[in-house]
Protein backbone atom coordinates (compact mmCIF):
# COMPACT_ATOMS: atom_id res chain seq x y z
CA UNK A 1 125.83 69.97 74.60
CA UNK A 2 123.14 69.91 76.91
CA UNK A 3 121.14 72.89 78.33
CA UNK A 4 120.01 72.76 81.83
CA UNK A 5 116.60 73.92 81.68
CA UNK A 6 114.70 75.06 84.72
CA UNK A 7 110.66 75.03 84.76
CA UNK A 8 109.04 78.05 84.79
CA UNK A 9 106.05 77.16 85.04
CA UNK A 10 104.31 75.75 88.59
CA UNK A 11 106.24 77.98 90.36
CA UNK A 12 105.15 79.82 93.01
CA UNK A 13 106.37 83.34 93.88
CA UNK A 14 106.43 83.85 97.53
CA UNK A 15 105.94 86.91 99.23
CA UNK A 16 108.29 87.87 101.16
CA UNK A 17 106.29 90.50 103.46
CA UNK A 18 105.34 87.47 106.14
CA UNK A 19 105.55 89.46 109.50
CA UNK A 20 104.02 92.48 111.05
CA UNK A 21 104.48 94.56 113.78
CA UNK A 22 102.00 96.19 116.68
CA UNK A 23 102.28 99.60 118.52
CA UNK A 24 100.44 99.95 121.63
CA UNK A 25 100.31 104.03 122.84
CA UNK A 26 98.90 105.38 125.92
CA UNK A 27 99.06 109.17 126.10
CA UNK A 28 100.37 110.96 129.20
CA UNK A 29 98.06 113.57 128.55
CA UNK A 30 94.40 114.98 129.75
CA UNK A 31 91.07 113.28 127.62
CA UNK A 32 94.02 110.37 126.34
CA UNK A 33 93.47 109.04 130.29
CA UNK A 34 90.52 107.27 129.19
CA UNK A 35 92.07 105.28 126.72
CA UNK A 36 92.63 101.57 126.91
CA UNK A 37 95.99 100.66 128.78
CA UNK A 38 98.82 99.25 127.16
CA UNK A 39 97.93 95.88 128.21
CA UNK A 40 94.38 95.84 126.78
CA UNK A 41 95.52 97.06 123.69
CA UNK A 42 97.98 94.26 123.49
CA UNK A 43 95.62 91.85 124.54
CA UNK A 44 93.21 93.46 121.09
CA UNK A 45 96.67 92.99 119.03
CA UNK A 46 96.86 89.20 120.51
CA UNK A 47 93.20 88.79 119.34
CA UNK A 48 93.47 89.80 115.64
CA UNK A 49 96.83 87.93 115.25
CA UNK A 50 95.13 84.66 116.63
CA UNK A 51 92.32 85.27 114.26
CA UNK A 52 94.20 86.02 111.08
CA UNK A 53 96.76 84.07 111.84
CA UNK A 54 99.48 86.52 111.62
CA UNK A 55 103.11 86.43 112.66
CA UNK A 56 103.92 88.95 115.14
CA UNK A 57 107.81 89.75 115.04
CA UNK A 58 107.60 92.90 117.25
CA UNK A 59 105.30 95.41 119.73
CA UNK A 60 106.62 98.55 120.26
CA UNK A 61 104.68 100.33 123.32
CA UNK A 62 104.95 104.13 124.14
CA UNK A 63 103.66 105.96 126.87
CA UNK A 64 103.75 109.74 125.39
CA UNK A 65 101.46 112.09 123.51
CA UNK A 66 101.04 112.17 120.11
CA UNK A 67 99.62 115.68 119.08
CA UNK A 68 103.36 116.49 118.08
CA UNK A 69 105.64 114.47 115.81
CA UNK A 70 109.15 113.30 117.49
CA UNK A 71 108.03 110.31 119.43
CA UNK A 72 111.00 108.15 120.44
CA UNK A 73 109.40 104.71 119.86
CA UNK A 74 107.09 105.16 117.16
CA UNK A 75 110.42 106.47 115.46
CA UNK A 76 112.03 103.23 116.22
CA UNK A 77 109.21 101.53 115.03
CA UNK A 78 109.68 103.61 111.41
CA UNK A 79 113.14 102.96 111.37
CA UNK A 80 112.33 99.17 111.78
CA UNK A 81 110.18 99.05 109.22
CA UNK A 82 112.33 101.00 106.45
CA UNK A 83 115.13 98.99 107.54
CA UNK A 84 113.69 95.45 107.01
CA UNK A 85 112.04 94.11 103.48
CA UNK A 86 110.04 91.22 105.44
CA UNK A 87 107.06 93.73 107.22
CA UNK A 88 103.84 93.58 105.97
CA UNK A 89 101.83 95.65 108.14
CA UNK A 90 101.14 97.42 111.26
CA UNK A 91 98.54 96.41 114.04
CA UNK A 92 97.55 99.05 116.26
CA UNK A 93 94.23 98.93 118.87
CA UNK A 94 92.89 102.36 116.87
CA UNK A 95 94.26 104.55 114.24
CA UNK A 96 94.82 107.56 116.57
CA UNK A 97 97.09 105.74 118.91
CA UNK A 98 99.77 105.71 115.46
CA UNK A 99 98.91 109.11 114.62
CA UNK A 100 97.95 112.13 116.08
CA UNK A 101 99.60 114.77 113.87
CA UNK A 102 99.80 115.80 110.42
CA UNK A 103 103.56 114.08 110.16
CA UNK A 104 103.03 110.82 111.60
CA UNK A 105 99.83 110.26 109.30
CA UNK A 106 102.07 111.36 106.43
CA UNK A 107 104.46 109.03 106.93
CA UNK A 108 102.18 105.88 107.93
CA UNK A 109 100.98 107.04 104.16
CA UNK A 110 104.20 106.93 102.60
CA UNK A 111 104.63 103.78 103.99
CA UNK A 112 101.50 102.13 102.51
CA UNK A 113 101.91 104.06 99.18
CA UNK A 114 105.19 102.99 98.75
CA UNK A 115 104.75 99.29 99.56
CA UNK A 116 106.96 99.15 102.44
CA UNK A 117 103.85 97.90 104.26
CA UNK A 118 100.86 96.84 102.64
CA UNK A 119 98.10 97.26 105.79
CA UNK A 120 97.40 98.70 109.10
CA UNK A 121 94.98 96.80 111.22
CA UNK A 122 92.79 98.13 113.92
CA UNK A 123 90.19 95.71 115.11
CA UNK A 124 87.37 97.35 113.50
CA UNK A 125 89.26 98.46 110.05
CA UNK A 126 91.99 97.87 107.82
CA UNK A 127 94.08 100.60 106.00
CA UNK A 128 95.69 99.99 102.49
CA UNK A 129 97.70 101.45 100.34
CA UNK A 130 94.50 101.77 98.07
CA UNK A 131 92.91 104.18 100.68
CA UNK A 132 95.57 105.28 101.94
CA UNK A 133 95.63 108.97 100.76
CA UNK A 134 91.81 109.66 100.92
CA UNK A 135 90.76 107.38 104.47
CA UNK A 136 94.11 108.24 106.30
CA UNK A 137 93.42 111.95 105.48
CA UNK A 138 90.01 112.39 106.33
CA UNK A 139 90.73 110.25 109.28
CA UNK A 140 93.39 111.38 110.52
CA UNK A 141 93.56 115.23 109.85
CA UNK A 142 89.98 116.35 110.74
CA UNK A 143 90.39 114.61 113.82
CA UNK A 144 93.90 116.05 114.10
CA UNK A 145 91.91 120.00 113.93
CA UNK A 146 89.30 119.13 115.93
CA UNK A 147 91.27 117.77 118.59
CA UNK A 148 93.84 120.89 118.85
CA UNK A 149 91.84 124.01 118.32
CA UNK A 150 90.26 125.76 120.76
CA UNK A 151 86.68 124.36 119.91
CA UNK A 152 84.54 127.43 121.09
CA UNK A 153 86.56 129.57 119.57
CA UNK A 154 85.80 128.33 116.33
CA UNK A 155 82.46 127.80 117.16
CA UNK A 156 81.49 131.61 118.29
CA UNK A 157 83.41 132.02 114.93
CA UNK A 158 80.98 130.26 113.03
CA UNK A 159 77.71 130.95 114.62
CA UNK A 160 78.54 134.78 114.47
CA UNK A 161 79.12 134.15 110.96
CA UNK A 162 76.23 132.57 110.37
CA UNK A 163 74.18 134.97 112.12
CA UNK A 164 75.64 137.92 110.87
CA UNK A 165 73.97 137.79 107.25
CA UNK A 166 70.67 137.73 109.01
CA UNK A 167 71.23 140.93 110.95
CA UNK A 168 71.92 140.17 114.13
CA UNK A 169 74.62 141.77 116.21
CA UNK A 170 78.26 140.15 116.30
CA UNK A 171 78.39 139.97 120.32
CA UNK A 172 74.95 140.09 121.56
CA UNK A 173 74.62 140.73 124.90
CA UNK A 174 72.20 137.94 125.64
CA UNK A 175 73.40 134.41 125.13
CA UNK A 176 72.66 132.22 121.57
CA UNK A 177 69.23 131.81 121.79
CA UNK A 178 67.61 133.87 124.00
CA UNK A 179 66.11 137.25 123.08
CA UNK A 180 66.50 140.51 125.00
């Protein structure tokens, strides 16, 4: 009796994560004005796939805020991802215009930690799954505070606070700086 015996050895294991997908979000609200339009950031996207050579399957574009979770096409764009086995990675113009708030950068990090991407691409960076927890976090959450506080509240916060150790008054009636 003969045994069919296949080799083993030469063989190449493929991956199987060949395409990616882009997201291209311009907010609807105040400072966001300034950002890029959707077509310049697809243009950017067009850029880095013709340099890397990357295979583009899909770009979802939104025109909405993200300071709160519950965006309709980034969403779809999750849902895409868990629901396919083939997506390597997402390419977006800048970090912020995938994640504004503290769910959204969670789940781009669940993503890369559990390998249902593998990158994130921004023309000047790219996020992995190695950096994911640390880089996303300090990325993406400081920003996140900064960017929804009321900034001089916190800051007549801290400069009272820092001043009050030395003796001066909490609400002086002259303005930081200047002495009466």
């Amino acid at each position: 009796m003969k045994l069919n015996v296949f080799p083993t050895q030469n063989v190449k294991q493929e991956n199987m994560k060949n395409y990616y997908v882009a997201y291209c979000r311009k907010s609807t609200e105040g400072e966001d004005r300034q950002c890029q339009s959707i077509a310049d950031q697809t243009a950017e996207v067009a850029k880095i796939t013709d340099q890397r050579n990357i295979q583009l399957l899909k770009t979802f574009t939104e025109e909405c805020s993200a300071k709160a979770p519950g965006r309709p096409v980034f969403n779809e764009m999750i849902n895409f991802i868990n629901e396919r086995s083939d997506i390597k990675g997402i390419i977006s113009w800048q970090f912020n215009r995938l994640s504004r708030n503290a769910i959204d950068t969670a789940t781009l990090q669940w993503l890369l930690q559990t390998g249902m991407i593998e990158e994130v691409i921004s023309p000047s960076k790219t996020y992995c799954a190695g950096d994911s927890d640390l880089v996303l976090g300090v990325e993406g959450l400081p920003l996140l505070d900064i960017l929804t506080t009321k900034p001089k509240i916190r800051e007549k916060k801290t400069v009272n606070n820092l001043l009050n150790p030395l003796g001066y008054p909490k609400n002086p009636k002259n303005p930081l700086g200047y002495l009466g």
